[in-house]
PDB file of N, CA and C in Angstrom:
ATOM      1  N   UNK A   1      94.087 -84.489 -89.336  1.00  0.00           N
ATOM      2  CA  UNK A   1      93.257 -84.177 -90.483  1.00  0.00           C
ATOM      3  C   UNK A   1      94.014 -83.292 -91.479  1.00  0.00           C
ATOM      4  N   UNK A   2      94.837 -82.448 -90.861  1.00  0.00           N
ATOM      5  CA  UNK A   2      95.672 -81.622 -92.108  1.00  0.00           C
ATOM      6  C   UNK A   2      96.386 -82.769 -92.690  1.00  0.00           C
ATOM      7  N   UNK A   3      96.799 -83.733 -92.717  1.00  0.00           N
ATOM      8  CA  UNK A   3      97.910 -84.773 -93.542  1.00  0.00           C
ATOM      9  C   UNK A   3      96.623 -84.818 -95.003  1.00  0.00           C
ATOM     10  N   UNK A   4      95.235 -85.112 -94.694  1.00  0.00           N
ATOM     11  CA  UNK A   4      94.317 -85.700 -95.197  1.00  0.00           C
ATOM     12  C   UNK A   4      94.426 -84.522 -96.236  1.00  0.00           C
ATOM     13  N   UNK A   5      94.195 -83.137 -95.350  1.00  0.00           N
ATOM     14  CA  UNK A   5      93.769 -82.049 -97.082  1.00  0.00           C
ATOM     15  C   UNK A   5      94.641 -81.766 -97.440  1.00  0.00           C
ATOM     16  N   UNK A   6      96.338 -82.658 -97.196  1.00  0.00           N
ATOM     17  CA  UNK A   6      97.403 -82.409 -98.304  1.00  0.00           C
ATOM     18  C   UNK A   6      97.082 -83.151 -99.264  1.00  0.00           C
ATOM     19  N   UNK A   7      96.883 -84.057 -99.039  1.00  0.00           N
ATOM     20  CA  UNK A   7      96.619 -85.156-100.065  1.00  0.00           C
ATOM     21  C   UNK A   7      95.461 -84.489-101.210  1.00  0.00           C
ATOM     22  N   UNK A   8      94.548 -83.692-100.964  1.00  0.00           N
ATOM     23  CA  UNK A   8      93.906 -83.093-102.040  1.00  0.00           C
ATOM     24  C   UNK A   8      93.994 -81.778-102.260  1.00  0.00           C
ATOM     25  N   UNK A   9      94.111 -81.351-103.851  1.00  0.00           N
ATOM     26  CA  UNK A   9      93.973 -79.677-104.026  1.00  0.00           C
ATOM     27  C   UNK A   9      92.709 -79.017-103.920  1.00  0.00           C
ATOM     28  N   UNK A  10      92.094 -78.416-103.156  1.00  0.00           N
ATOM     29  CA  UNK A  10      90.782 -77.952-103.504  1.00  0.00           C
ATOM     30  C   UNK A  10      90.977 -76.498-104.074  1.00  0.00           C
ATOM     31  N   UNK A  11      89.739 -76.252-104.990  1.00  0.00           N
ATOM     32  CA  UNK A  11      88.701 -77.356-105.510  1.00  0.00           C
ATOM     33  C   UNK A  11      89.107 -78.560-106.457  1.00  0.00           C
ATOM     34  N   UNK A  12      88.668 -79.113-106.525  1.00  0.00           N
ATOM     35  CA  UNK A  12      88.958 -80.554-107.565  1.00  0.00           C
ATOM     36  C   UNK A  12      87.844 -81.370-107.758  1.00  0.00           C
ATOM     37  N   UNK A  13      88.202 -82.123-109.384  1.00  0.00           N
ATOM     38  CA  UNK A  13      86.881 -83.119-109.396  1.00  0.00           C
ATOM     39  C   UNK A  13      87.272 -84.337-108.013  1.00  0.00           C
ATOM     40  N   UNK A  14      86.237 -84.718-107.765  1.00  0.00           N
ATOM     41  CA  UNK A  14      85.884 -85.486-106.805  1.00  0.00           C
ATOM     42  C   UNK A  14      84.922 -86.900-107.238  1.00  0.00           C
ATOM     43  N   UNK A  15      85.323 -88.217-108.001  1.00  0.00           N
ATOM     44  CA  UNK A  15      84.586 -89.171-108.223  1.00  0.00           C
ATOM     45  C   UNK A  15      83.933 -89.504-107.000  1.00  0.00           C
ATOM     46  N   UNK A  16      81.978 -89.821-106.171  1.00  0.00           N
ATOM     47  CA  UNK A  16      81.854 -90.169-105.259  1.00  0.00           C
ATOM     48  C   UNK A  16      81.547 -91.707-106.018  1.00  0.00           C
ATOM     49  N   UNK A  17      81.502 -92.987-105.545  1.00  0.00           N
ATOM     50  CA  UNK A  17      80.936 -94.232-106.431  1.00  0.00           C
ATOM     51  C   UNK A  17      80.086 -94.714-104.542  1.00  0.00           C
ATOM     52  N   UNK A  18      78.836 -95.172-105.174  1.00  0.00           N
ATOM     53  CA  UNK A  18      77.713 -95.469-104.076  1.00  0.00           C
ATOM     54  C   UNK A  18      77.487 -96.718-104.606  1.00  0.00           C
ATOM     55  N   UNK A  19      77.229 -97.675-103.628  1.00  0.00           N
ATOM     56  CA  UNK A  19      76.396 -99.171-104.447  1.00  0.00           C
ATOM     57  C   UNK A  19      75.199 -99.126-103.344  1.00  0.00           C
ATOM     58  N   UNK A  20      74.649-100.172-104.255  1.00  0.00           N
ATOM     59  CA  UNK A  20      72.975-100.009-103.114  1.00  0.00           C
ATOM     60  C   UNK A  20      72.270-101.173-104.424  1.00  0.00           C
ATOM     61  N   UNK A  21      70.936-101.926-104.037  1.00  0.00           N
ATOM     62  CA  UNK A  21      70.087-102.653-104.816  1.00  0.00           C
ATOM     63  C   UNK A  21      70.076-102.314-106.039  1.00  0.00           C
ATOM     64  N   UNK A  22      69.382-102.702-106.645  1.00  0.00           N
ATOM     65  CA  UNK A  22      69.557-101.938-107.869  1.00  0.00           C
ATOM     66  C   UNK A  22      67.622-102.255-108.115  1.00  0.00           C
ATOM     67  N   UNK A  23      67.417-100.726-108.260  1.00  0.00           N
ATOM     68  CA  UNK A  23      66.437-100.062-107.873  1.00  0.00           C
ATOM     69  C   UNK A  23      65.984 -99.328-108.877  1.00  0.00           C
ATOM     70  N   UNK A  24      64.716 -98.841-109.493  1.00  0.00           N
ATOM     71  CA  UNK A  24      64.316 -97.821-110.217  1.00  0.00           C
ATOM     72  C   UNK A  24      64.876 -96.847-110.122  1.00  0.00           C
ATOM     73  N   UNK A  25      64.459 -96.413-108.459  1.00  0.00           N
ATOM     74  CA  UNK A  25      65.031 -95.089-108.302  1.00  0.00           C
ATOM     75  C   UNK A  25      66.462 -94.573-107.374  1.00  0.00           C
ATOM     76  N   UNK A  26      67.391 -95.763-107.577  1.00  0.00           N
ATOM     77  CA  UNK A  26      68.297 -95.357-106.512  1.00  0.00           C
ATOM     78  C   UNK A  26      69.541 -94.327-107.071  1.00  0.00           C
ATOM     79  N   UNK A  27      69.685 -94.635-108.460  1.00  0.00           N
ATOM     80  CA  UNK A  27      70.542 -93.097-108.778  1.00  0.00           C
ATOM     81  C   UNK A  27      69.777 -92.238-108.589  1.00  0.00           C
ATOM     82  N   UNK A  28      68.396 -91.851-108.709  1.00  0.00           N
ATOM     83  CA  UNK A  28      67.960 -90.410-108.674  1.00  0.00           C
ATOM     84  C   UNK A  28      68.403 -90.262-106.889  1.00  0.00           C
ATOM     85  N   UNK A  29      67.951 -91.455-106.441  1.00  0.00           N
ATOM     86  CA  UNK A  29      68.172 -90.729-104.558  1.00  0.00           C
ATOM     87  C   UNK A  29      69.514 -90.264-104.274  1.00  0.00           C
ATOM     88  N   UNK A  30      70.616 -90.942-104.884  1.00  0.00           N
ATOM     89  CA  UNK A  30      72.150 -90.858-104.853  1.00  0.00           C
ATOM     90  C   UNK A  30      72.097 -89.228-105.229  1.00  0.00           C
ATOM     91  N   UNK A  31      71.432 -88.892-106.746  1.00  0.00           N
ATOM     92  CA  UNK A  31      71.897 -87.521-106.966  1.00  0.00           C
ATOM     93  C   UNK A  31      71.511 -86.697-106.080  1.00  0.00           C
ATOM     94  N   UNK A  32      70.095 -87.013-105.666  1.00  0.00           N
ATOM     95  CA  UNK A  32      69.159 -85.959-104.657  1.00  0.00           C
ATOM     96  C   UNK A  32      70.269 -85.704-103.479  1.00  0.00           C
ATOM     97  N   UNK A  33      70.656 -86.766-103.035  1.00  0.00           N
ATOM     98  CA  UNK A  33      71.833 -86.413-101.547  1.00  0.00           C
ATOM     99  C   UNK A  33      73.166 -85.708-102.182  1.00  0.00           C
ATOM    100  N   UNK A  34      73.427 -86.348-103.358  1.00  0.00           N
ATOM    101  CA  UNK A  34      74.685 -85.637-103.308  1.00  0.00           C
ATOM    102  C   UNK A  34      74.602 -83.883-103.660  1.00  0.00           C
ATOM    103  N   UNK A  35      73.858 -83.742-104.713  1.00  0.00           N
ATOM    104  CA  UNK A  35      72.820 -82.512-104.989  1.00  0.00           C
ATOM    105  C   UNK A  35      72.930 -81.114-103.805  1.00  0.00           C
ATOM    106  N   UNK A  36      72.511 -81.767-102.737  1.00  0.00           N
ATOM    107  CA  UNK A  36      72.446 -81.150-101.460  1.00  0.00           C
ATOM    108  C   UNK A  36      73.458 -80.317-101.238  1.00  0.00           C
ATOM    109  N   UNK A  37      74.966 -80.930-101.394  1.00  0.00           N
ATOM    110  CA  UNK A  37      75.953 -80.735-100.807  1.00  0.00           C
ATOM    111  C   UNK A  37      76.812 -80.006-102.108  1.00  0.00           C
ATOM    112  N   UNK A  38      76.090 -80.259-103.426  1.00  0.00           N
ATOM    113  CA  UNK A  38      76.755 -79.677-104.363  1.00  0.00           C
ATOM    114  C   UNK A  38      75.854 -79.558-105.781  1.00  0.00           C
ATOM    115  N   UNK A  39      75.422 -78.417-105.467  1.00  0.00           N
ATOM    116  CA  UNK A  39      74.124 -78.109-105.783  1.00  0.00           C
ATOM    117  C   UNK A  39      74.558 -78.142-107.996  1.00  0.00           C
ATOM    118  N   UNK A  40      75.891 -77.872-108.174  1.00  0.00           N
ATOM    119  CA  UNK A  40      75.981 -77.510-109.647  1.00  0.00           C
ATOM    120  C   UNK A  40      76.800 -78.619-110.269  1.00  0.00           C
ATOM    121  N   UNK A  41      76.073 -80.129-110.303  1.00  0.00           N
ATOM    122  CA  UNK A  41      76.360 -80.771-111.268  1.00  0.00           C
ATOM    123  C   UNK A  41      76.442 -80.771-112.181  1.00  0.00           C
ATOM    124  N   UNK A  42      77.708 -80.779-113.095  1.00  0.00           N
ATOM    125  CA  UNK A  42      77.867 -80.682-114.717  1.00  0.00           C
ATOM    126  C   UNK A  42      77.206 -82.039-115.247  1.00  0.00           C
ATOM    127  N   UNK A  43      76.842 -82.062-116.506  1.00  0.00           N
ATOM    128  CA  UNK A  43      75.896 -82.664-117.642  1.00  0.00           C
ATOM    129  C   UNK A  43      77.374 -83.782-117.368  1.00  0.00           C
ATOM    130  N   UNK A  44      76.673 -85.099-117.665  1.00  0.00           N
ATOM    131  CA  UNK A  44      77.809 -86.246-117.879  1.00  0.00           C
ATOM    132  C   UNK A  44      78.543 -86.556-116.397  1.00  0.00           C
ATOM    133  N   UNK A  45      77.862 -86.053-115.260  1.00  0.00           N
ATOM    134  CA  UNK A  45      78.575 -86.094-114.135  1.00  0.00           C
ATOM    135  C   UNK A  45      77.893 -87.687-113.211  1.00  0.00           C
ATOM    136  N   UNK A  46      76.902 -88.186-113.835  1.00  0.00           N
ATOM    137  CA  UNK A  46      76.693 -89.363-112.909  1.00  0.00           C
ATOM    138  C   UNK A  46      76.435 -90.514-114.153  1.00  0.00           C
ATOM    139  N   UNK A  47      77.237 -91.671-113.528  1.00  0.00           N
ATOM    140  CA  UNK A  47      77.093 -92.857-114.249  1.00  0.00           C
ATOM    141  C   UNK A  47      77.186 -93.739-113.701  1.00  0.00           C
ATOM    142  N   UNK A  48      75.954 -95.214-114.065  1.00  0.00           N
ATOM    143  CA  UNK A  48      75.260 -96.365-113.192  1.00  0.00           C
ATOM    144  C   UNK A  48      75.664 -97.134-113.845  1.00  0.00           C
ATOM    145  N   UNK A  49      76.339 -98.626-113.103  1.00  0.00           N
ATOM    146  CA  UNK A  49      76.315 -99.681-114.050  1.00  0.00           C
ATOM    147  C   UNK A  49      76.183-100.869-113.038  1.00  0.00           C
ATOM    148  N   UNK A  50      75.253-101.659-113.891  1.00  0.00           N
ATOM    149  CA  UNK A  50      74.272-102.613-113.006  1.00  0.00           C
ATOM    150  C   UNK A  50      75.849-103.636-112.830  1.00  0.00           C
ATOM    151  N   UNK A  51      75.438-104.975-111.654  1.00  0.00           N
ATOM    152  CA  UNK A  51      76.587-105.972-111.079  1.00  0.00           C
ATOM    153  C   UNK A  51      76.110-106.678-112.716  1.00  0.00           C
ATOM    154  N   UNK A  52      76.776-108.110-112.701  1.00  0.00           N
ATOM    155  CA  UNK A  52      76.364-109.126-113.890  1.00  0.00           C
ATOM    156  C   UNK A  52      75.432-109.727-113.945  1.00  0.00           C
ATOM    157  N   UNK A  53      74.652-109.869-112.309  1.00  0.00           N
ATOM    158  CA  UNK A  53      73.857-110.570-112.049  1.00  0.00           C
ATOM    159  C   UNK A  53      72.088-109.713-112.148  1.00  0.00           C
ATOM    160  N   UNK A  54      72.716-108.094-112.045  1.00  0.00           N
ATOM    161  CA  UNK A  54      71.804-107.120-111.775  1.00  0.00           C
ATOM    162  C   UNK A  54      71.148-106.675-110.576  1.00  0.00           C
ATOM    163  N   UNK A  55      71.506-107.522-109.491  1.00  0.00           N
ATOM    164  CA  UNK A  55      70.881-107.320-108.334  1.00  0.00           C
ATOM    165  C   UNK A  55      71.162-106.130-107.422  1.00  0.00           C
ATOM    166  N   UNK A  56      72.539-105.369-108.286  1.00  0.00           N
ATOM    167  CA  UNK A  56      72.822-104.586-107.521  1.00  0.00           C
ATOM    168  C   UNK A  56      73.399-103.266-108.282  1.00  0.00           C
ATOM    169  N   UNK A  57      73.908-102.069-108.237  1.00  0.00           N
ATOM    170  CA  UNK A  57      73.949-100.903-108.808  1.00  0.00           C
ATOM    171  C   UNK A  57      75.101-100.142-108.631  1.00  0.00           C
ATOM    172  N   UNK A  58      75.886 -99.738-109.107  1.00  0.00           N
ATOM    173  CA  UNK A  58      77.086 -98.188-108.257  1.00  0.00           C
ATOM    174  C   UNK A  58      76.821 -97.075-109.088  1.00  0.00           C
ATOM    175  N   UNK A  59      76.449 -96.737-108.590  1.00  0.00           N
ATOM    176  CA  UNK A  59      76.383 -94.928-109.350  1.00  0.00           C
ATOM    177  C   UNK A  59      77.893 -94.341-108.656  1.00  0.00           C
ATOM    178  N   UNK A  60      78.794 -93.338-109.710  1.00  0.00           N
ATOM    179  CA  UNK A  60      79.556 -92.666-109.562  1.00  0.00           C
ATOM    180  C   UNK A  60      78.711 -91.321-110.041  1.00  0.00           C
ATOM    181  N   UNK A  61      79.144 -90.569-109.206  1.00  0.00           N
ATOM    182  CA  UNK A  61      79.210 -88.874-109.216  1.00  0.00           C
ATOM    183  C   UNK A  61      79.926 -87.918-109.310  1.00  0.00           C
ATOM    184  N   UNK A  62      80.707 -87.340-110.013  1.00  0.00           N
ATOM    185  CA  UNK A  62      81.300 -86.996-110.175  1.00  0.00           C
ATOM    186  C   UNK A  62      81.534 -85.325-109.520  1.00  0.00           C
ATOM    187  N   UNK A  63      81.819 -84.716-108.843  1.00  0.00           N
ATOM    188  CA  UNK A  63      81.352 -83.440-107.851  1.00  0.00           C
ATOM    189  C   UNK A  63      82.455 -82.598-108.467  1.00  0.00           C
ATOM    190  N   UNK A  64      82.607 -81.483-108.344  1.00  0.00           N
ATOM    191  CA  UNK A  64      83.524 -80.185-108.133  1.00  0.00           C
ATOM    192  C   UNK A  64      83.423 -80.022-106.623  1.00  0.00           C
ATOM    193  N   UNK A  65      84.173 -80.502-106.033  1.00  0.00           N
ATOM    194  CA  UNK A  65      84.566 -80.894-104.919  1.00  0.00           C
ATOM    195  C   UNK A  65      85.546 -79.360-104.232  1.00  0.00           C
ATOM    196  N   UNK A  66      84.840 -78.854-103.310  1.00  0.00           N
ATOM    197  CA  UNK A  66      85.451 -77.493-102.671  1.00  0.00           C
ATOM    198  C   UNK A  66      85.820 -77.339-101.177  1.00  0.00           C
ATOM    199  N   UNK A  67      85.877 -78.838-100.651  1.00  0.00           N
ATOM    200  CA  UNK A  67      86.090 -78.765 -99.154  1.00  0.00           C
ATOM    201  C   UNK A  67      86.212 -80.276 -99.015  1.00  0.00           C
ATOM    202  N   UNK A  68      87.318 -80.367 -97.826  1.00  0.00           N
ATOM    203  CA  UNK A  68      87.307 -81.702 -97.249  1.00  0.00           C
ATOM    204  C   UNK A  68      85.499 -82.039 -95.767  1.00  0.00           C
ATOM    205  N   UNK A  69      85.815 -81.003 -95.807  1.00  0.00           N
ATOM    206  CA  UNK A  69      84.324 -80.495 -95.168  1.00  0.00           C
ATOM    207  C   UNK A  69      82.880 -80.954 -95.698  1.00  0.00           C
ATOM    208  N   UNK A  70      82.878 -80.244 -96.604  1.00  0.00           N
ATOM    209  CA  UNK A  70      82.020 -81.286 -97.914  1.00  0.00           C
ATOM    210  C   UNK A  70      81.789 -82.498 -98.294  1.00  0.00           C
ATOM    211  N   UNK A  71      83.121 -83.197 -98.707  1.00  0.00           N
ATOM    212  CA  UNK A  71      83.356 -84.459 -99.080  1.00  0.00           C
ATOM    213  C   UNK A  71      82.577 -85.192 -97.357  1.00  0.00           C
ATOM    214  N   UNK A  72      83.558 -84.643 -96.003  1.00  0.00           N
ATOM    215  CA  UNK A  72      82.589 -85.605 -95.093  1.00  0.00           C
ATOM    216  C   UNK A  72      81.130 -85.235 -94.693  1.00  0.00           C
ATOM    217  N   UNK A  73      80.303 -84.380 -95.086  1.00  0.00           N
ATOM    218  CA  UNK A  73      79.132 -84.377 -94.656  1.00  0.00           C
ATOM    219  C   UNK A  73      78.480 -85.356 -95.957  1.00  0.00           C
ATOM    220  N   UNK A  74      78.937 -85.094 -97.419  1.00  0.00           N
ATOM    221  CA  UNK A  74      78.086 -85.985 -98.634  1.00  0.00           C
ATOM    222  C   UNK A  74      77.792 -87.608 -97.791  1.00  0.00           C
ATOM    223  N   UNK A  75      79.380 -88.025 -97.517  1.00  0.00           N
ATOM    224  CA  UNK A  75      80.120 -89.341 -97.692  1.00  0.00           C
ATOM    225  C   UNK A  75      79.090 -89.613 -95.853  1.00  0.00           C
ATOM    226  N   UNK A  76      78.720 -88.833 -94.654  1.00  0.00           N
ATOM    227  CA  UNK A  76      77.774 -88.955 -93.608  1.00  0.00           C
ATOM    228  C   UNK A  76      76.303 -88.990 -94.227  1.00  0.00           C
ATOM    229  N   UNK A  77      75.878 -88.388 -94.862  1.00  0.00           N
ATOM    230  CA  UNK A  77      74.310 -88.220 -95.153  1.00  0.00           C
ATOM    231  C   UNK A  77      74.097 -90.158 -96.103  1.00  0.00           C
ATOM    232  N   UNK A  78      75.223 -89.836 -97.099  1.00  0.00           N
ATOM    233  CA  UNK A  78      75.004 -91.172 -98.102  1.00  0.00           C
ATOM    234  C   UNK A  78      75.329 -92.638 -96.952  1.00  0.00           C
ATOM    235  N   UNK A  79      76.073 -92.679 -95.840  1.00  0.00           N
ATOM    236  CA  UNK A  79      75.660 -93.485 -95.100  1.00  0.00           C
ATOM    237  C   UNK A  79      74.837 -94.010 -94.237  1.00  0.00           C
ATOM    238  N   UNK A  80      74.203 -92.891 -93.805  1.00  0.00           N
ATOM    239  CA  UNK A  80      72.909 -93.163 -93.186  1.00  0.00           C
ATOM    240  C   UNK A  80      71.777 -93.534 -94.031  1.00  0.00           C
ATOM    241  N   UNK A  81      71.735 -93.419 -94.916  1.00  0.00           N
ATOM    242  CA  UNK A  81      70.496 -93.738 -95.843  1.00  0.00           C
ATOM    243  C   UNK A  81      70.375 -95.130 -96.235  1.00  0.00           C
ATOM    244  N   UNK A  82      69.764 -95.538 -95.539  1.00  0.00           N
ATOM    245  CA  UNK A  82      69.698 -97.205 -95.634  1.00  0.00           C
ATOM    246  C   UNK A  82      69.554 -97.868 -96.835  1.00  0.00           C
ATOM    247  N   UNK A  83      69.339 -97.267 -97.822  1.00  0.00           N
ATOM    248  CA  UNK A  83      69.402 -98.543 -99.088  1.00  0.00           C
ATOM    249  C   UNK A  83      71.343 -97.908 -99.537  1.00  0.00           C
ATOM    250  N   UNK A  84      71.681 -97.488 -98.858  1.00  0.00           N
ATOM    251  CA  UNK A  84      73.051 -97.250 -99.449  1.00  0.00           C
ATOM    252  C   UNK A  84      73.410 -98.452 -99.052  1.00  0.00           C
ATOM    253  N   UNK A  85      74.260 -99.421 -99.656  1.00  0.00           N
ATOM    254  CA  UNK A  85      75.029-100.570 -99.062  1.00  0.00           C
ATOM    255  C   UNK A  85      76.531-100.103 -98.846  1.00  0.00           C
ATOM    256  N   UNK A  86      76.947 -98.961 -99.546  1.00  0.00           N
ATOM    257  CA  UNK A  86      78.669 -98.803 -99.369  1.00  0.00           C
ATOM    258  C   UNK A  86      78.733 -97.523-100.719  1.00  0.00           C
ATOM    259  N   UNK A  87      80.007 -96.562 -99.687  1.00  0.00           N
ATOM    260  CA  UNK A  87      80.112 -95.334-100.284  1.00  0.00           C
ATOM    261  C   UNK A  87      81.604 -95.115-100.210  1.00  0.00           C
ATOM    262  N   UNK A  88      82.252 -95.270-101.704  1.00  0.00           N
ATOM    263  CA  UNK A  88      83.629 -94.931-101.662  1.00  0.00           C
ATOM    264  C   UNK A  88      83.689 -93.351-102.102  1.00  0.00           C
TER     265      UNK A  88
END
């Protein structure tokens, strides 16, 4: 795991990108989890853009990212949550 937090400087921005249905409310649930783990999202920090077809969604999040610690509990909670389909 130390090879892993060479590879990043913390703190740093941190893009998270989530896909899932595409849903009324599935960016708000995306922010609500990520929220959790990083409670001071800057303005302009999440952006949704539907597939071509629309059936489906990725919200990116953009975090101030302060732990490799962090990054794996967000990237555990956003997988268990069943309308997540995939969390880069």
């Amino acid at each position: 795991m130390d090879t892993d937090e060479s590879l990043l400087s913390f703190p740093c921005d941190f893009p998270i990108k989530v896909m899932g249905k595409a849903e009324d409310d599935f960016d708000a649930l995306i922010v609500e989890i990520v929220r959790k783990h990083s409670p001071d999202l800057h303005e302009g920090a999440v952006k949704s853009r539907l597939s071509n077809e629309g059936r489906f969604v990725s919200v990116t999040v953009t975090i101030q990212a302060e732990s490799r610690e962090q990054l794996d509990n967000i990237y555990m909670e956003l997988s268990a949550e069943k309308r997540v389909l995939m969390a880069l």
